[in-house]
N, C-alpha and C. Protein backbone atom coordinates (compact mmCIF):
# COMPACT_ATOMS: atom_id res chain seq x y z
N UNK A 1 -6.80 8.39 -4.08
CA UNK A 1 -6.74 7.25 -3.19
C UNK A 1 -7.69 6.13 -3.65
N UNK A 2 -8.69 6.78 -4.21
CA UNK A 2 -9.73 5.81 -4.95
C UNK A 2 -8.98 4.94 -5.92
N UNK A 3 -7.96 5.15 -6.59
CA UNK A 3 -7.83 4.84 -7.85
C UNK A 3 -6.74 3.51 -7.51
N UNK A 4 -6.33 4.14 -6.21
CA UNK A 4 -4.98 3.09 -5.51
C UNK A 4 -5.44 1.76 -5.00
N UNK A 5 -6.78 1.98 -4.69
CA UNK A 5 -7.78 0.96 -3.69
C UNK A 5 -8.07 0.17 -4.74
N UNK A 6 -8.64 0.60 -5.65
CA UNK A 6 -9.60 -0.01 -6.74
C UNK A 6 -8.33 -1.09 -7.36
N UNK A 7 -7.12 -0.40 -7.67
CA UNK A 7 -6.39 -1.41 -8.63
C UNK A 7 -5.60 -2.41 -7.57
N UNK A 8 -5.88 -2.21 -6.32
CA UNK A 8 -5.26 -3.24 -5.53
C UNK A 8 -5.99 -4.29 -5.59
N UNK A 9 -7.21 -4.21 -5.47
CA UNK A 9 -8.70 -4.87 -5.21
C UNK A 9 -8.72 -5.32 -7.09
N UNK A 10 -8.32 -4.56 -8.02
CA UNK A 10 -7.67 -5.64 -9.41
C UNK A 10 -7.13 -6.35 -9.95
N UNK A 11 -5.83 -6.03 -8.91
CA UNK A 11 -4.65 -7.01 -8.78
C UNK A 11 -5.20 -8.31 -8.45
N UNK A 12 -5.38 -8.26 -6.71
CA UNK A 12 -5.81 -9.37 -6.07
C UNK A 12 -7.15 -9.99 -6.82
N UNK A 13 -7.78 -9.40 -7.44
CA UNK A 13 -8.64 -10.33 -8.26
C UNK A 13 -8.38 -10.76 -9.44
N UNK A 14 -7.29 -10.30 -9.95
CA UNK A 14 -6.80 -11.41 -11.41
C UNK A 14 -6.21 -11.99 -11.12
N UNK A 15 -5.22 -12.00 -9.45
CA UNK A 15 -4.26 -13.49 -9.38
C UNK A 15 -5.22 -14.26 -8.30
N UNK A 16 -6.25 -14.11 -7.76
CA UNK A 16 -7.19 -14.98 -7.04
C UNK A 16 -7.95 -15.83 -8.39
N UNK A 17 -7.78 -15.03 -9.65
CA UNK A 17 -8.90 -15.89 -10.67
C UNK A 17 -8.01 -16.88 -11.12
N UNK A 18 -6.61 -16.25 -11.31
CA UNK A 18 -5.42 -17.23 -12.08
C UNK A 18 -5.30 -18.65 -11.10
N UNK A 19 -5.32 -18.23 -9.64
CA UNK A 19 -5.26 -19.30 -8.62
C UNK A 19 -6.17 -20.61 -9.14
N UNK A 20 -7.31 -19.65 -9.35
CA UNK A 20 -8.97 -20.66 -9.01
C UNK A 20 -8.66 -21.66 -10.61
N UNK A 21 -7.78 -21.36 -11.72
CA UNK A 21 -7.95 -22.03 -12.90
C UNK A 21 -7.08 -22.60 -12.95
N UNK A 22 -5.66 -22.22 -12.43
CA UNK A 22 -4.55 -22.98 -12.56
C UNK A 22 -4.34 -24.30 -11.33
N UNK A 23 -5.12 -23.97 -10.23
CA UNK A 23 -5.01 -24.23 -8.96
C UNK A 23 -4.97 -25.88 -8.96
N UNK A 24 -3.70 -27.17 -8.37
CA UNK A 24 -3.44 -28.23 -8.43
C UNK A 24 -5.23 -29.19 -7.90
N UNK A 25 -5.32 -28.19 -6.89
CA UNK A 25 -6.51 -29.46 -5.92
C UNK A 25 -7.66 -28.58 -6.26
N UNK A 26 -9.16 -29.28 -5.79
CA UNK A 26 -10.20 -28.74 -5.20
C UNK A 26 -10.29 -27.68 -4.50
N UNK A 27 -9.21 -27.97 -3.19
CA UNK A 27 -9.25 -26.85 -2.30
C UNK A 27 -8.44 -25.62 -2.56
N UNK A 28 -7.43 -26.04 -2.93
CA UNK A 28 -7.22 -24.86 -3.80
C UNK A 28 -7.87 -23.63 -4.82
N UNK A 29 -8.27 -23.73 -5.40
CA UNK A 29 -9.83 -23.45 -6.29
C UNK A 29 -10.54 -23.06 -4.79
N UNK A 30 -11.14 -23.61 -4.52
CA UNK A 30 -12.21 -23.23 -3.39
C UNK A 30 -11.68 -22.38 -2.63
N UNK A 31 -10.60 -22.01 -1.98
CA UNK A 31 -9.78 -20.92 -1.57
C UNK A 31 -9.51 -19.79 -2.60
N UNK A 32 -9.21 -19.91 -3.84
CA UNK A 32 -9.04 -18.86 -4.85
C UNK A 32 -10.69 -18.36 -5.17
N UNK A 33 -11.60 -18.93 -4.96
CA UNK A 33 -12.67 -18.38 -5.13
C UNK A 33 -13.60 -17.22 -4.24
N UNK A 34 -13.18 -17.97 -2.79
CA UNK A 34 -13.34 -17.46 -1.38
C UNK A 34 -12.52 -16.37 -1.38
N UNK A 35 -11.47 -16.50 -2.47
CA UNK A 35 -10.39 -14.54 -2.20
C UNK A 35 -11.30 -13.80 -3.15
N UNK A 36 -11.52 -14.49 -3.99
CA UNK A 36 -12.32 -13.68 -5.22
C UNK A 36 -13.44 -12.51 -4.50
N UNK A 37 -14.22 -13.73 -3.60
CA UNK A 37 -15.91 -12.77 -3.24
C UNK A 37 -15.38 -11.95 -1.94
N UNK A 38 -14.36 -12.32 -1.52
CA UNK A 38 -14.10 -11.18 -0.50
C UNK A 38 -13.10 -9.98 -0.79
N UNK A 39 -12.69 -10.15 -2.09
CA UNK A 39 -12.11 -8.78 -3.16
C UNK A 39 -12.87 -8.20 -3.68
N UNK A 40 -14.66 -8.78 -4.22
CA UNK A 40 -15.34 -8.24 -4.66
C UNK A 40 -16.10 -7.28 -3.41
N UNK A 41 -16.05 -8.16 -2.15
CA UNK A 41 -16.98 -7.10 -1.01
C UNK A 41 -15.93 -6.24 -0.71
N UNK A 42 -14.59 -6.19 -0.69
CA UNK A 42 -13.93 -5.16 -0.42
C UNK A 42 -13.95 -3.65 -2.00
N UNK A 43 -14.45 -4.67 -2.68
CA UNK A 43 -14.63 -3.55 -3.75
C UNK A 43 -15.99 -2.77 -3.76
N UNK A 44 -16.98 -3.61 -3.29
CA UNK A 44 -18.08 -2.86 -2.96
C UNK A 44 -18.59 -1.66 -1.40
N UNK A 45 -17.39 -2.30 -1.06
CA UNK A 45 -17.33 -1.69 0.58
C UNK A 45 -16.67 -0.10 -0.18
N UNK A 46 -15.54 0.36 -0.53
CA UNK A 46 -15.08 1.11 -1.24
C UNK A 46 -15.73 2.17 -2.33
N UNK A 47 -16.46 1.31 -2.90
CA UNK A 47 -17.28 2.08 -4.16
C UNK A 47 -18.52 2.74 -2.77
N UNK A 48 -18.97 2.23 -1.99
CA UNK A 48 -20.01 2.41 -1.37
C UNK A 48 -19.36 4.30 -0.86
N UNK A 49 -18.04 3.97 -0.34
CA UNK A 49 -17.34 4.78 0.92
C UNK A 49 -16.65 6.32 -0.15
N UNK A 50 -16.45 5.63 -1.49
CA UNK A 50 -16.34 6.61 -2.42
C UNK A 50 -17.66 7.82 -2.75
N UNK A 51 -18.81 7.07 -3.08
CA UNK A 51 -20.19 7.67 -3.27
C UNK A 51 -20.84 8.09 -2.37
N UNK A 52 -20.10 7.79 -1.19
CA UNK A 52 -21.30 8.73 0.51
C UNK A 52 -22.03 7.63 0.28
N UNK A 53 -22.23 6.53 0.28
CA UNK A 53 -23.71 5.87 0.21
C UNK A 53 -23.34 4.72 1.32
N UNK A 54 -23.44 4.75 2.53
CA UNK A 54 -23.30 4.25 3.33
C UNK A 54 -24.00 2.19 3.08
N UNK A 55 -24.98 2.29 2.54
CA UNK A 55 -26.02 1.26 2.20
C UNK A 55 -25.08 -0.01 1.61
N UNK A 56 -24.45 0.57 0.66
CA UNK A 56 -23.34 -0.19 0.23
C UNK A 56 -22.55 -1.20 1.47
N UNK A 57 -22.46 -0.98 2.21
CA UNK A 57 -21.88 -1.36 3.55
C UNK A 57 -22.62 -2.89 3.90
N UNK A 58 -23.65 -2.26 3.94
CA UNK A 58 -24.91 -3.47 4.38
C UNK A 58 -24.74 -4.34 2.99
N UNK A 59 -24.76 -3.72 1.95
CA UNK A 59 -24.78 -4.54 0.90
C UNK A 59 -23.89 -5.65 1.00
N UNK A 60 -22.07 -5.56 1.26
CA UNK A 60 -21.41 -6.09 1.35
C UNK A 60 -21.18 -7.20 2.49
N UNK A 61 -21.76 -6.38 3.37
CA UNK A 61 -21.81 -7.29 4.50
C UNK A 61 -22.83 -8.78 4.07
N UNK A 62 -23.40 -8.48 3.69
CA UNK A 62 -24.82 -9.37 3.13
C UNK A 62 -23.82 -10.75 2.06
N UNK A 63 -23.39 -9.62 1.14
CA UNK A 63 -22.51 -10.51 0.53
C UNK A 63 -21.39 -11.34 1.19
N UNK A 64 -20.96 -10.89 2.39
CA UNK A 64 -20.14 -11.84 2.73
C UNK A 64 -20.92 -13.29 3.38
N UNK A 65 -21.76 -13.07 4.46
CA UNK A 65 -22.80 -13.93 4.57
C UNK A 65 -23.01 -14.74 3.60
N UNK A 66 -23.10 -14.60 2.61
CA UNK A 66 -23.31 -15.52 1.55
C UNK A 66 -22.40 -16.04 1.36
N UNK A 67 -21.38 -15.26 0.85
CA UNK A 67 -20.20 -16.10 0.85
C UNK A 67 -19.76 -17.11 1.69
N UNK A 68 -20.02 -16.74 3.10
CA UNK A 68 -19.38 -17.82 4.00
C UNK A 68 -20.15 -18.62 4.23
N UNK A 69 -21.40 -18.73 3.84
CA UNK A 69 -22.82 -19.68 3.79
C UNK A 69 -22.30 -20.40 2.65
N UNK A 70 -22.07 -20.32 1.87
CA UNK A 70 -21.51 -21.15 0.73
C UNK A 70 -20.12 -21.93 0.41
N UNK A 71 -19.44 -21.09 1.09
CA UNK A 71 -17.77 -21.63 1.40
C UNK A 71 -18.09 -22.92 2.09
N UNK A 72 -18.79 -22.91 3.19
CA UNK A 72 -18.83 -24.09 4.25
C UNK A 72 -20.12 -25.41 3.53
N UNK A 73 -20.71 -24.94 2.53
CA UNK A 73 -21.88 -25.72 1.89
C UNK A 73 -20.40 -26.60 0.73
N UNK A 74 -19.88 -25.96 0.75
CA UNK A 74 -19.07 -26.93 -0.42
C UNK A 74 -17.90 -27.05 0.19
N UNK A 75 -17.63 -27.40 1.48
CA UNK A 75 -16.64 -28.25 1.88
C UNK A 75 -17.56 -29.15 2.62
N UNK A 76 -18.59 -28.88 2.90
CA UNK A 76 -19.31 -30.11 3.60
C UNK A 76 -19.86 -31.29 2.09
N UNK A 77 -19.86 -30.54 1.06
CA UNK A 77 -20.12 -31.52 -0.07
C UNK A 77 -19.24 -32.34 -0.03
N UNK A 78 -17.40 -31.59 -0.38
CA UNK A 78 -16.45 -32.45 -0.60
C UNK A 78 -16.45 -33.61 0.66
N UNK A 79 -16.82 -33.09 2.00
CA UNK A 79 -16.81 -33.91 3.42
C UNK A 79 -17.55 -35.22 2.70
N UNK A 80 -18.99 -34.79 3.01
CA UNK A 80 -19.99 -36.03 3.12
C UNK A 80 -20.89 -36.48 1.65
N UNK A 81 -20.14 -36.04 0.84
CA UNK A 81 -21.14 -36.05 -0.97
C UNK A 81 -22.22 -35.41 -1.05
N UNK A 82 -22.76 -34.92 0.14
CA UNK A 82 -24.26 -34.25 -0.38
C UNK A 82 -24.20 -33.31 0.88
N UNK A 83 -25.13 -32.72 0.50
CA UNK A 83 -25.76 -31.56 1.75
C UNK A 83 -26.55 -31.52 2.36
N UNK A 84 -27.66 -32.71 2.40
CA UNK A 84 -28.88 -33.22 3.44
C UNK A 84 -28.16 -33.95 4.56
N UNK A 85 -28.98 -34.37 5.17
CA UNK A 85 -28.77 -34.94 6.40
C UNK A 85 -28.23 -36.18 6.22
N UNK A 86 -29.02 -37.20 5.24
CA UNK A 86 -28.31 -38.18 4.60
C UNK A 86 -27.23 -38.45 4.02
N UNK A 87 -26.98 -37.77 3.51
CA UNK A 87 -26.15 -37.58 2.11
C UNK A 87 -24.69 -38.36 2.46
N UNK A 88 -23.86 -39.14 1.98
CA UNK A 88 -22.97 -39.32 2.32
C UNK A 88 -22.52 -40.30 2.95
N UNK A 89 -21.31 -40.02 4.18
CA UNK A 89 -20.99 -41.09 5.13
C UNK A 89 -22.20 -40.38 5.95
N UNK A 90 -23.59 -39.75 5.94
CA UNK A 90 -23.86 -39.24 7.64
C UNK A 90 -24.66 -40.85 7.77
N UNK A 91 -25.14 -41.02 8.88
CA UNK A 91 -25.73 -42.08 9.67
C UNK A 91 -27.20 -41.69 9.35
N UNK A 92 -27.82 -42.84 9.07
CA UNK A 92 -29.28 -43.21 9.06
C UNK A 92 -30.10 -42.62 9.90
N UNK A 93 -31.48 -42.32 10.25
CA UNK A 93 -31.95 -42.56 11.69
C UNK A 93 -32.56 -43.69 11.49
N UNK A 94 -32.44 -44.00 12.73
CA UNK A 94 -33.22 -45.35 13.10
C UNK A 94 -34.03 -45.54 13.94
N UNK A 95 -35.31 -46.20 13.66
CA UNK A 95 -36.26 -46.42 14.72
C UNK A 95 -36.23 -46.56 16.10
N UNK A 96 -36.60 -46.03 17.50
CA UNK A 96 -36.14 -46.03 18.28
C UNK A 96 -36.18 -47.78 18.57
N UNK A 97 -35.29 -48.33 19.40
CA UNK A 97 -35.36 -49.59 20.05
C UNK A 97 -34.14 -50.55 19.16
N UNK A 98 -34.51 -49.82 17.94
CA UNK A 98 -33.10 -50.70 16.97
C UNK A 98 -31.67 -50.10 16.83
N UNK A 99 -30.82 -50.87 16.87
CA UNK A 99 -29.29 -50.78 16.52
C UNK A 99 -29.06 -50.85 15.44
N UNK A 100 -29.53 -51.64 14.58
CA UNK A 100 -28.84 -51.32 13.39
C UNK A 100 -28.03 -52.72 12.91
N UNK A 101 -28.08 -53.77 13.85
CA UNK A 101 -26.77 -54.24 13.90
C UNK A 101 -27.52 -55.87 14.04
């Protein structure tokens, strides 16, 4: 059953890589990448569940966190050009009492 898991979790990661290179847009790519790290935590979730090593679990979980900490860091790039507060279309602050205008 190991061997069935593993090459599914192979599959879906050589046509998530083919996606991410061939892929027309940005978002496209950014979606083929986002299948990528969550084929890789399903591969680590597995290897964990194969070896008794429960830890693995946490490991993956961790990794997804990241992943989705990062998925949303680079659509807020494509959003606003940067990732500070500034960055971008965001709005200035401004001294209290002034508009701006």
């Amino acid at each position: 059953m190991f061997a069935v898991g593993l090459a599914a979790c192979a599959v879906a990661l050589v046509l998530a890589l083919v996606r991410a290179m061939r892929g027309p847009t940005a978002f496209d790519r950014l979606l083929a990448v986002n299948a990528i790290g969550t084929t890789v935590i399903l591969g680590i979730a597995l290897h964990g569940y194969v070896l008794g090593r429960p830890e693995f679990v946490d490991i993956s979980i961790l990794y997804a966190i990241i992943n989705f900490i990062g998925t949303f860091a680079v659509l807020k790039l494509f959003d606003t050009g940067g990732l500070g507060d500034s960055g971008g279309r965001a709005k200035p602050d401004l001294p209290s009492g002034e508009d701006g205008q």
